[in-house]
PDB file of N, CA and C in Angstrom:
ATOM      1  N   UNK A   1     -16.963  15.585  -2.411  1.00  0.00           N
ATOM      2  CA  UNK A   1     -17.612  14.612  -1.546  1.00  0.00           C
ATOM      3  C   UNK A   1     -18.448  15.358  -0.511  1.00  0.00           C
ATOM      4  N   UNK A   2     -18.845  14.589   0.248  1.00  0.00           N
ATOM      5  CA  UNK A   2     -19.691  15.343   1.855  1.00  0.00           C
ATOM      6  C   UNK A   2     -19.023  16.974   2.199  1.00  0.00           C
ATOM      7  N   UNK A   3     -20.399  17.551   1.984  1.00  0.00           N
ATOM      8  CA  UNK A   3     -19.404  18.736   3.179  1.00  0.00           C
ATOM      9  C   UNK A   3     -20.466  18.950   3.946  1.00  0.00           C
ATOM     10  N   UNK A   4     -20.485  19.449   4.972  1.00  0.00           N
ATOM     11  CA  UNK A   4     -21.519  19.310   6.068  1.00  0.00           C
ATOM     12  C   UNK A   4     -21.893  20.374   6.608  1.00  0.00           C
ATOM     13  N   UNK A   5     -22.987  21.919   6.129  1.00  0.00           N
ATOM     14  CA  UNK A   5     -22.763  22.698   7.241  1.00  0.00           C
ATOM     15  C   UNK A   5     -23.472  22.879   8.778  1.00  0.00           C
ATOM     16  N   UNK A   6     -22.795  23.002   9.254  1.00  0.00           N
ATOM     17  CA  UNK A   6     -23.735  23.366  10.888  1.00  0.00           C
ATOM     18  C   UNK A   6     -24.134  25.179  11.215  1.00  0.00           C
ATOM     19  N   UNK A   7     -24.946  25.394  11.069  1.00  0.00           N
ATOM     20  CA  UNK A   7     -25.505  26.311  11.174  1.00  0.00           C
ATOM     21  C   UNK A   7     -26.370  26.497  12.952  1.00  0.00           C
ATOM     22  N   UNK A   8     -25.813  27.623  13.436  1.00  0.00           N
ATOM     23  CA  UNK A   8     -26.108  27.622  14.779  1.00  0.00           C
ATOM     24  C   UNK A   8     -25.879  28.968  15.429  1.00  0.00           C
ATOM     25  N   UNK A   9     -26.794  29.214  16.549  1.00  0.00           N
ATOM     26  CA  UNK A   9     -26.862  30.120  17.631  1.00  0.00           C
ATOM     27  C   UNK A   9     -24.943  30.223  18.128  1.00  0.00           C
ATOM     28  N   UNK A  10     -24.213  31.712  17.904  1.00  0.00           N
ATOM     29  CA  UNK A  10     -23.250  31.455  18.695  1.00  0.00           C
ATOM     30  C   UNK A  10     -22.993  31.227  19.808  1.00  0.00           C
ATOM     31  N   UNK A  11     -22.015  30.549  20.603  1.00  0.00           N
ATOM     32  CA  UNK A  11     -21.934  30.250  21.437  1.00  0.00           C
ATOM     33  C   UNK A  11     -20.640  29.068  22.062  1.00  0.00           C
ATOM     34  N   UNK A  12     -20.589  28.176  20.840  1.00  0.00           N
ATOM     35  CA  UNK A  12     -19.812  27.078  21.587  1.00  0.00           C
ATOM     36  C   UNK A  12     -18.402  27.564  21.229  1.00  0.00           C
ATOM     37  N   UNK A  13     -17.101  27.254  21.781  1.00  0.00           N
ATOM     38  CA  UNK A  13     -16.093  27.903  21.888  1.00  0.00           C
ATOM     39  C   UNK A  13     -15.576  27.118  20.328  1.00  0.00           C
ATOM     40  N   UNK A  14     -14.364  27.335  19.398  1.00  0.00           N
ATOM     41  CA  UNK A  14     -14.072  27.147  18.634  1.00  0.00           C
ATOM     42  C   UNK A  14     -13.281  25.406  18.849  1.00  0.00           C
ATOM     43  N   UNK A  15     -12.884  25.213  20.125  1.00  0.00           N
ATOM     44  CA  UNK A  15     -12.580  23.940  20.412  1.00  0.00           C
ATOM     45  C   UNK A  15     -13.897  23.040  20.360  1.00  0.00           C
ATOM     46  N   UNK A  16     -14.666  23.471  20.859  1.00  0.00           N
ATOM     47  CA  UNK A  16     -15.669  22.446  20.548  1.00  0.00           C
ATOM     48  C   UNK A  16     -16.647  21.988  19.154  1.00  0.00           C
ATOM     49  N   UNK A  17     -16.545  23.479  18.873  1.00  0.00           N
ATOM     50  CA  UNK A  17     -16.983  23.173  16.993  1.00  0.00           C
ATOM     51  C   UNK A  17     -16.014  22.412  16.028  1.00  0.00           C
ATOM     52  N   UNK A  18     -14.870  21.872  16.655  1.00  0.00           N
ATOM     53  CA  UNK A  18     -14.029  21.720  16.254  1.00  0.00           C
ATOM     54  C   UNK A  18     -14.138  19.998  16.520  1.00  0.00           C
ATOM     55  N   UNK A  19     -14.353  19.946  17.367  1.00  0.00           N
ATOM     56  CA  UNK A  19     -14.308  18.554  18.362  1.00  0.00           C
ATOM     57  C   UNK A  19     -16.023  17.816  17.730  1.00  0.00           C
ATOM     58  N   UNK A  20     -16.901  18.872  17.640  1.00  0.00           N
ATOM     59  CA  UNK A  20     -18.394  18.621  16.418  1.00  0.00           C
ATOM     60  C   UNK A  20     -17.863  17.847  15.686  1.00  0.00           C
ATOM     61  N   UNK A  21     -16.615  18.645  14.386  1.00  0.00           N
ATOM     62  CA  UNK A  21     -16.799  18.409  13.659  1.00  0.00           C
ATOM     63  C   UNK A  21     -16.017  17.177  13.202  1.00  0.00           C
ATOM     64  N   UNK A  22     -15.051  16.792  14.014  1.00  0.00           N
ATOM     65  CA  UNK A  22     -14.495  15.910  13.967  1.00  0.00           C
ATOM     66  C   UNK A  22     -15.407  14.610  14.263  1.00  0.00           C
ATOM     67  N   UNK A  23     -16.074  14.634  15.227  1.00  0.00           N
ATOM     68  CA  UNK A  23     -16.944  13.659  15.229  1.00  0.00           C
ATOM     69  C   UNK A  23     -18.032  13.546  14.094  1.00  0.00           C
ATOM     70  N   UNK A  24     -18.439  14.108  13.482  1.00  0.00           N
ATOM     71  CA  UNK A  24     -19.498  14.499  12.442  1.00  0.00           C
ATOM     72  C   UNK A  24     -18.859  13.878  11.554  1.00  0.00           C
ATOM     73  N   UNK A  25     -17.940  14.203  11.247  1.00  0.00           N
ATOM     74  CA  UNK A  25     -16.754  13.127  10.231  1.00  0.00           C
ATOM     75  C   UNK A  25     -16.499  11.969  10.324  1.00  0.00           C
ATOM     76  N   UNK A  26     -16.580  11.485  11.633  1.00  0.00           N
ATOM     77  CA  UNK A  26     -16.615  10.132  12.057  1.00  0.00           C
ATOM     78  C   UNK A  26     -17.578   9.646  11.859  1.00  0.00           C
ATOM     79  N   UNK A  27     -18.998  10.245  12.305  1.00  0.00           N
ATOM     80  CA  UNK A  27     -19.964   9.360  12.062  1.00  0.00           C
ATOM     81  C   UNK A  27     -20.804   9.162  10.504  1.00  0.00           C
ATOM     82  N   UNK A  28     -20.183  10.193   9.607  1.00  0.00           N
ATOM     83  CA  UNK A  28     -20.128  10.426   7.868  1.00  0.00           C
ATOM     84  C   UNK A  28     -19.149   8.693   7.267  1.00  0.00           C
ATOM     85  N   UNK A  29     -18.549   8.645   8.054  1.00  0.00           N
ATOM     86  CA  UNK A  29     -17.256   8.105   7.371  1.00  0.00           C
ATOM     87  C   UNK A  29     -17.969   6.353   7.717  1.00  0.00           C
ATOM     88  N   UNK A  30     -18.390   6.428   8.979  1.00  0.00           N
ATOM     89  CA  UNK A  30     -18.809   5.152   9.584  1.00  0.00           C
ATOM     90  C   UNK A  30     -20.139   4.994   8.710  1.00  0.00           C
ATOM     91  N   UNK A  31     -21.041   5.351   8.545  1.00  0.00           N
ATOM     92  CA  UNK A  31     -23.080   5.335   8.445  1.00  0.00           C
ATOM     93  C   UNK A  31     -22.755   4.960   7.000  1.00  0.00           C
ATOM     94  N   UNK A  32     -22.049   6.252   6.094  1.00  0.00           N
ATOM     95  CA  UNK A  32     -22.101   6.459   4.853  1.00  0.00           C
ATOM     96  C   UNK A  32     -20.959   5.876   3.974  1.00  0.00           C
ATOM     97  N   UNK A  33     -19.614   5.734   4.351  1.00  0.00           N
ATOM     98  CA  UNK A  33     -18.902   4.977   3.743  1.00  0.00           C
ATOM     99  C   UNK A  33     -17.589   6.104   3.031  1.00  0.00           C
ATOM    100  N   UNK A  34     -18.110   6.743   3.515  1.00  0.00           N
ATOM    101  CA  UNK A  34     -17.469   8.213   3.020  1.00  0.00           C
ATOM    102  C   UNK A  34     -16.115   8.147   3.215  1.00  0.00           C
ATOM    103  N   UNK A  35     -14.937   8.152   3.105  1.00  0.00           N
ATOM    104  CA  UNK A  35     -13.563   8.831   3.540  1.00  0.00           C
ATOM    105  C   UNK A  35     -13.287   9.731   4.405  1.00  0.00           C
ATOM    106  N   UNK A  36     -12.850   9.848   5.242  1.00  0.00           N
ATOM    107  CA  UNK A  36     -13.021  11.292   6.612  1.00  0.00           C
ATOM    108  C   UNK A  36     -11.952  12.333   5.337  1.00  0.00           C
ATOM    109  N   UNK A  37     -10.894  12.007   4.763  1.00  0.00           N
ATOM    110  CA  UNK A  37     -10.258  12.812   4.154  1.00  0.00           C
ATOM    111  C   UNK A  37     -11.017  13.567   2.773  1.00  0.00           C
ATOM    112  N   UNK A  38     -12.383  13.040   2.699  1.00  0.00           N
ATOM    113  CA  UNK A  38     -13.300  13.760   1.573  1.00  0.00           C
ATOM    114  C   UNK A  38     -14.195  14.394   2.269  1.00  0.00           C
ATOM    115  N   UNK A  39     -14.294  14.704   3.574  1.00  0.00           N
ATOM    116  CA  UNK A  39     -15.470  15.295   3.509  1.00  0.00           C
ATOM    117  C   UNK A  39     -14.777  16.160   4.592  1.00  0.00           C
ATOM    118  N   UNK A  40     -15.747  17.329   4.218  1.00  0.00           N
ATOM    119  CA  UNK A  40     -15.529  18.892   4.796  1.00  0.00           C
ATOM    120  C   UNK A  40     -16.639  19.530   5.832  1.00  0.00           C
ATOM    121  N   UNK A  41     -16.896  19.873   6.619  1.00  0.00           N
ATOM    122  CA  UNK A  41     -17.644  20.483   7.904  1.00  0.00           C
ATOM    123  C   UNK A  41     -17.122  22.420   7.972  1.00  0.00           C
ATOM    124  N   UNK A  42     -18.071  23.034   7.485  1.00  0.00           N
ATOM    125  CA  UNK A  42     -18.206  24.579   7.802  1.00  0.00           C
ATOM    126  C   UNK A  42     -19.354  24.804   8.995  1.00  0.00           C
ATOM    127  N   UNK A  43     -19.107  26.081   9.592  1.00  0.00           N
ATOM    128  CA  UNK A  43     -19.949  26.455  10.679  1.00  0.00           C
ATOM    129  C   UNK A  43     -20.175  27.745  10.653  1.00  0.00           C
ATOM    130  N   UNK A  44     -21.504  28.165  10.313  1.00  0.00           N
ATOM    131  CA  UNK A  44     -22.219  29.571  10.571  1.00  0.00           C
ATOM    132  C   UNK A  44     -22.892  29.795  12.046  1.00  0.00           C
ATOM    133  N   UNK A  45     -22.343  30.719  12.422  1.00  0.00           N
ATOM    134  CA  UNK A  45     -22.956  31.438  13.546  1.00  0.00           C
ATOM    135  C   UNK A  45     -23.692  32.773  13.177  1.00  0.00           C
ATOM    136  N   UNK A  46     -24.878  32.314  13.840  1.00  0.00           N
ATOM    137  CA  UNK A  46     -26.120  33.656  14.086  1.00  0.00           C
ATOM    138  C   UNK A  46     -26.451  34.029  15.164  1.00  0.00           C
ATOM    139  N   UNK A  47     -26.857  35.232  15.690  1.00  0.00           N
ATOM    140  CA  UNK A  47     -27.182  35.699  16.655  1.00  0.00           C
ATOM    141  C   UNK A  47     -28.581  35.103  17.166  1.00  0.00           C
ATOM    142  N   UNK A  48     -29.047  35.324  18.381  1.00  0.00           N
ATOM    143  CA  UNK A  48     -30.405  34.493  18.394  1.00  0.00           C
ATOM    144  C   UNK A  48     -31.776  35.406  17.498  1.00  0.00           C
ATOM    145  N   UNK A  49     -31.134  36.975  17.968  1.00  0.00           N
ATOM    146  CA  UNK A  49     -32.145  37.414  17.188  1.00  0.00           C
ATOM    147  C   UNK A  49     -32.194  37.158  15.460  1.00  0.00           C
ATOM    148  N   UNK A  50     -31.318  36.498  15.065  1.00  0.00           N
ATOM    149  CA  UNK A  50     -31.297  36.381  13.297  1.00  0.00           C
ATOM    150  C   UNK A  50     -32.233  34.879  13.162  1.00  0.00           C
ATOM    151  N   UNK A  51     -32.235  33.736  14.155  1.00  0.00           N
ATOM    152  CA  UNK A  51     -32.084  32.640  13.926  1.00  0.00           C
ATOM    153  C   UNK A  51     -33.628  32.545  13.739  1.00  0.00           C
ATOM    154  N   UNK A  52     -34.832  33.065  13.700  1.00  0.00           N
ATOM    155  CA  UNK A  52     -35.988  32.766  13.331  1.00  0.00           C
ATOM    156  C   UNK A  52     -35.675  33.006  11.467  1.00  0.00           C
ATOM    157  N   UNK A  53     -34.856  33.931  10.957  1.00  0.00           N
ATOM    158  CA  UNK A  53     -34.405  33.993   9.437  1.00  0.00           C
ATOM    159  C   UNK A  53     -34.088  32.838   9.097  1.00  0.00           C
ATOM    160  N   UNK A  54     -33.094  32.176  10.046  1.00  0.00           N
ATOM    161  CA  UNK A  54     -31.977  30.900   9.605  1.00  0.00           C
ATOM    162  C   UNK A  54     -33.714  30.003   9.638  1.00  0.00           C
ATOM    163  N   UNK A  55     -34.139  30.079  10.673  1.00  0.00           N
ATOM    164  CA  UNK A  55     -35.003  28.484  10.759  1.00  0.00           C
ATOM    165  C   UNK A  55     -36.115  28.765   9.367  1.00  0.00           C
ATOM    166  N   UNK A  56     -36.486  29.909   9.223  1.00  0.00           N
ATOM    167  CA  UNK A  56     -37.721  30.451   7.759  1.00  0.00           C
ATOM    168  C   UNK A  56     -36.905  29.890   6.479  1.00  0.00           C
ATOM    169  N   UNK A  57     -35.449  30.289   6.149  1.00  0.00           N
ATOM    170  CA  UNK A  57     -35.065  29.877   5.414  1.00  0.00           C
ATOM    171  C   UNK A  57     -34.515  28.893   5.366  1.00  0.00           C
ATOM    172  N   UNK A  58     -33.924  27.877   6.060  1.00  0.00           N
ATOM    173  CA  UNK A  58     -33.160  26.878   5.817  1.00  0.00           C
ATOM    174  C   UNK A  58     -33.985  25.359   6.689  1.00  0.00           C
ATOM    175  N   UNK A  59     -35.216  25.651   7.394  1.00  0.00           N
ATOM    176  CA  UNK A  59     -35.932  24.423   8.042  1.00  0.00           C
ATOM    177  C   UNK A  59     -37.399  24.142   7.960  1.00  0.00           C
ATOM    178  N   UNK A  60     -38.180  25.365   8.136  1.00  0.00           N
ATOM    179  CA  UNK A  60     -39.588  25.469   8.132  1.00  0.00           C
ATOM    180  C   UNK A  60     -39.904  24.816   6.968  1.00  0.00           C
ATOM    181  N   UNK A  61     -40.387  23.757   6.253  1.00  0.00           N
ATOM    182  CA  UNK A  61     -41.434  23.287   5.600  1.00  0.00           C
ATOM    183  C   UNK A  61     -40.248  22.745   4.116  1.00  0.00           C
ATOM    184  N   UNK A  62     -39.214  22.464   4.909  1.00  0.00           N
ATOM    185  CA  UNK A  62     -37.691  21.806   3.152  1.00  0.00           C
ATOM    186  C   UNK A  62     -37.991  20.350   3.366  1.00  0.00           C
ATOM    187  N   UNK A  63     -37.925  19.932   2.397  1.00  0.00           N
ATOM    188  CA  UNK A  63     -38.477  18.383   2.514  1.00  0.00           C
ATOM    189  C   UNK A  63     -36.970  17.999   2.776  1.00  0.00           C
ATOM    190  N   UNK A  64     -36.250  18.540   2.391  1.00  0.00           N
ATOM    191  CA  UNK A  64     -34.133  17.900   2.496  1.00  0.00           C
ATOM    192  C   UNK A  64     -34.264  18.241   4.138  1.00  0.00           C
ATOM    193  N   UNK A  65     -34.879  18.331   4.842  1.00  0.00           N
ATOM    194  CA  UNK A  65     -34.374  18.418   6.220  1.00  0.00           C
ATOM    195  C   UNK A  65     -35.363  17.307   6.688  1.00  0.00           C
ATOM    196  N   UNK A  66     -33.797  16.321   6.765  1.00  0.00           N
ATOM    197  CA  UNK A  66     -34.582  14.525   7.233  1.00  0.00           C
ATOM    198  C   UNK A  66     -34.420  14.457   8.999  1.00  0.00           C
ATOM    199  N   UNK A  67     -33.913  15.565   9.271  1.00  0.00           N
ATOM    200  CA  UNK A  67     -34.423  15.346  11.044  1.00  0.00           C
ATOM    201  C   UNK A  67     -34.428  16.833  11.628  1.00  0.00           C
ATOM    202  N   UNK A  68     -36.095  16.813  11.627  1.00  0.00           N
ATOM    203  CA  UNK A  68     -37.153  18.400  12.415  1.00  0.00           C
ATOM    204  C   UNK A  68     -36.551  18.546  13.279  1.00  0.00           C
ATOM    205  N   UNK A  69     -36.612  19.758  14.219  1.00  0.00           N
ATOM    206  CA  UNK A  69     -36.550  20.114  15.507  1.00  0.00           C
ATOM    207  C   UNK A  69     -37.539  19.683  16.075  1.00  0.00           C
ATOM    208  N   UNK A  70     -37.674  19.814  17.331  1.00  0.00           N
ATOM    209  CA  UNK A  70     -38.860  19.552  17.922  1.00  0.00           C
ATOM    210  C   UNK A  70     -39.275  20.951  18.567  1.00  0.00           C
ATOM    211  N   UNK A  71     -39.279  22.034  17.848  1.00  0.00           N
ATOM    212  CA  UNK A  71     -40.147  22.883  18.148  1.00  0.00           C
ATOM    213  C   UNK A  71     -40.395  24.113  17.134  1.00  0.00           C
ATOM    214  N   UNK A  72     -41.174  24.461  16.895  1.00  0.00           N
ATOM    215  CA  UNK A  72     -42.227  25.048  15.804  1.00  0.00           C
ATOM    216  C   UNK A  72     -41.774  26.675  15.683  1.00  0.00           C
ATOM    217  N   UNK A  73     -41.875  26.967  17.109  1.00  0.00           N
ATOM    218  CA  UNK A  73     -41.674  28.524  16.627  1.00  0.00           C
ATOM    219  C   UNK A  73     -39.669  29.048  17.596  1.00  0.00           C
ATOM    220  N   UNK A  74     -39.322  29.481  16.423  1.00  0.00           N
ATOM    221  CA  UNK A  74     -38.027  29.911  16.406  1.00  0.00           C
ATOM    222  C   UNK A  74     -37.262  30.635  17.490  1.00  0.00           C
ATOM    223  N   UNK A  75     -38.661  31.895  17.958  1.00  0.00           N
ATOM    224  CA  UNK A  75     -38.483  33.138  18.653  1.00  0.00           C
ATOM    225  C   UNK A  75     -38.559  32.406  20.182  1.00  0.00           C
ATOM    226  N   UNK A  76     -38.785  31.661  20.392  1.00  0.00           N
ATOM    227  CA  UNK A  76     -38.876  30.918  21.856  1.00  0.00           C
ATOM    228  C   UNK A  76     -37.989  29.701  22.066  1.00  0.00           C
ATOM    229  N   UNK A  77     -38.204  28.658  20.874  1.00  0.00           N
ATOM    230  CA  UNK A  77     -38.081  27.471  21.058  1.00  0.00           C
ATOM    231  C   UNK A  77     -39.087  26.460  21.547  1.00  0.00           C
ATOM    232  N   UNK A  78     -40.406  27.035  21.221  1.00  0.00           N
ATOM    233  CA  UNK A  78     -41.151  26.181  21.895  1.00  0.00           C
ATOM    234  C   UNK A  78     -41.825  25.489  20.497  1.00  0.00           C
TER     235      UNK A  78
END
Protein backbone atom coordinates (compact mmCIF):
# COMPACT_ATOMS: atom_id res chain seq x y z
CA UNK A 1 0.00 0.00 0.00
CA UNK A 2 1.15 3.85 0.48
CA UNK A 3 4.59 4.34 1.61
CA UNK A 4 5.56 7.84 1.74
CA UNK A 5 9.11 9.14 1.57
CA UNK A 6 10.13 12.52 3.08
CA UNK A 7 13.23 13.50 1.94
CA UNK A 8 14.84 16.55 3.72
CA UNK A 9 17.59 18.97 4.95
CA UNK A 10 18.68 17.44 8.48
CA UNK A 11 17.56 18.92 11.18
CA UNK A 12 14.24 18.09 12.86
CA UNK A 13 14.75 15.96 15.99
CA UNK A 14 13.59 12.26 15.55
CA UNK A 15 10.40 13.09 17.74
CA UNK A 16 9.20 15.26 15.36
CA UNK A 17 9.78 13.19 12.15
CA UNK A 18 8.02 10.97 13.98
CA UNK A 19 5.05 13.14 14.98
CA UNK A 20 5.34 14.11 10.57
CA UNK A 21 4.79 11.00 10.12
CA UNK A 22 2.13 10.10 12.06
CA UNK A 23 0.20 12.84 10.86
CA UNK A 24 1.05 12.12 7.15
CA UNK A 25 -0.71 8.87 7.91
CA UNK A 26 -3.56 10.54 9.07
CA UNK A 27 -4.04 12.68 6.42
CA UNK A 28 -3.26 9.38 3.73
CA UNK A 29 -5.86 7.49 5.62
CA UNK A 30 -8.50 10.50 5.69
CA UNK A 31 -8.02 12.20 1.64
CA UNK A 32 -7.25 8.66 0.22
CA UNK A 33 -9.08 6.00 2.01
CA UNK A 34 -6.04 4.20 2.77
CA UNK A 35 -5.74 2.15 6.18
CA UNK A 36 -3.12 3.95 8.56
CA UNK A 37 -2.03 0.17 9.26
CA UNK A 38 -1.00 -0.10 5.29
CA UNK A 39 0.85 2.57 4.82
CA UNK A 40 4.52 3.22 5.66
CA UNK A 41 6.51 6.77 5.95
CA UNK A 42 10.62 6.59 5.55
CA UNK A 43 12.85 9.70 6.00
CA UNK A 44 16.13 10.66 4.23
CA UNK A 45 18.27 13.23 5.53
CA UNK A 46 20.79 15.35 3.43
CA UNK A 47 23.09 17.78 4.24
CA UNK A 48 22.30 21.25 2.74
CA UNK A 49 25.27 21.05 0.71
CA UNK A 50 23.89 17.59 -1.06
CA UNK A 51 20.29 18.98 -1.38
CA UNK A 52 20.72 20.89 -4.81
CA UNK A 53 21.52 16.73 -5.94
CA UNK A 54 18.24 15.72 -4.01
CA UNK A 55 16.19 18.74 -5.73
CA UNK A 56 18.17 17.84 -9.67
CA UNK A 57 17.20 14.44 -9.05
CA UNK A 58 14.08 13.92 -7.37
CA UNK A 59 12.04 17.63 -8.24
CA UNK A 60 13.41 19.82 -11.04
CA UNK A 61 11.22 19.21 -14.10
CA UNK A 62 9.25 15.16 -12.71
CA UNK A 63 5.87 15.52 -13.81
CA UNK A 64 5.01 12.91 -10.41
CA UNK A 65 5.81 15.91 -8.29
CA UNK A 66 2.03 17.27 -7.93
CA UNK A 67 3.11 20.06 -5.43
CA UNK A 68 6.48 22.47 -6.65
CA UNK A 69 8.35 24.33 -4.23
CA UNK A 70 8.17 27.70 -4.57
CA UNK A 71 11.61 28.30 -5.36
CA UNK A 72 13.77 27.49 -8.39
CA UNK A 73 17.24 27.42 -7.36
CA UNK A 74 18.28 24.86 -4.59
CA UNK A 75 21.68 26.54 -3.48
CA UNK A 76 19.74 29.54 -1.87
CA UNK A 77 16.19 28.81 -1.82
CA UNK A 78 15.24 31.48 -3.75
Amino acid sequence: MPHIVIKLISGPSQEQLKKAAEQIVEVVEKTLGKPKKYTSVSVEEYSFGEWPGVYDEFVKDKPNVIRKPEYTNPKTFT
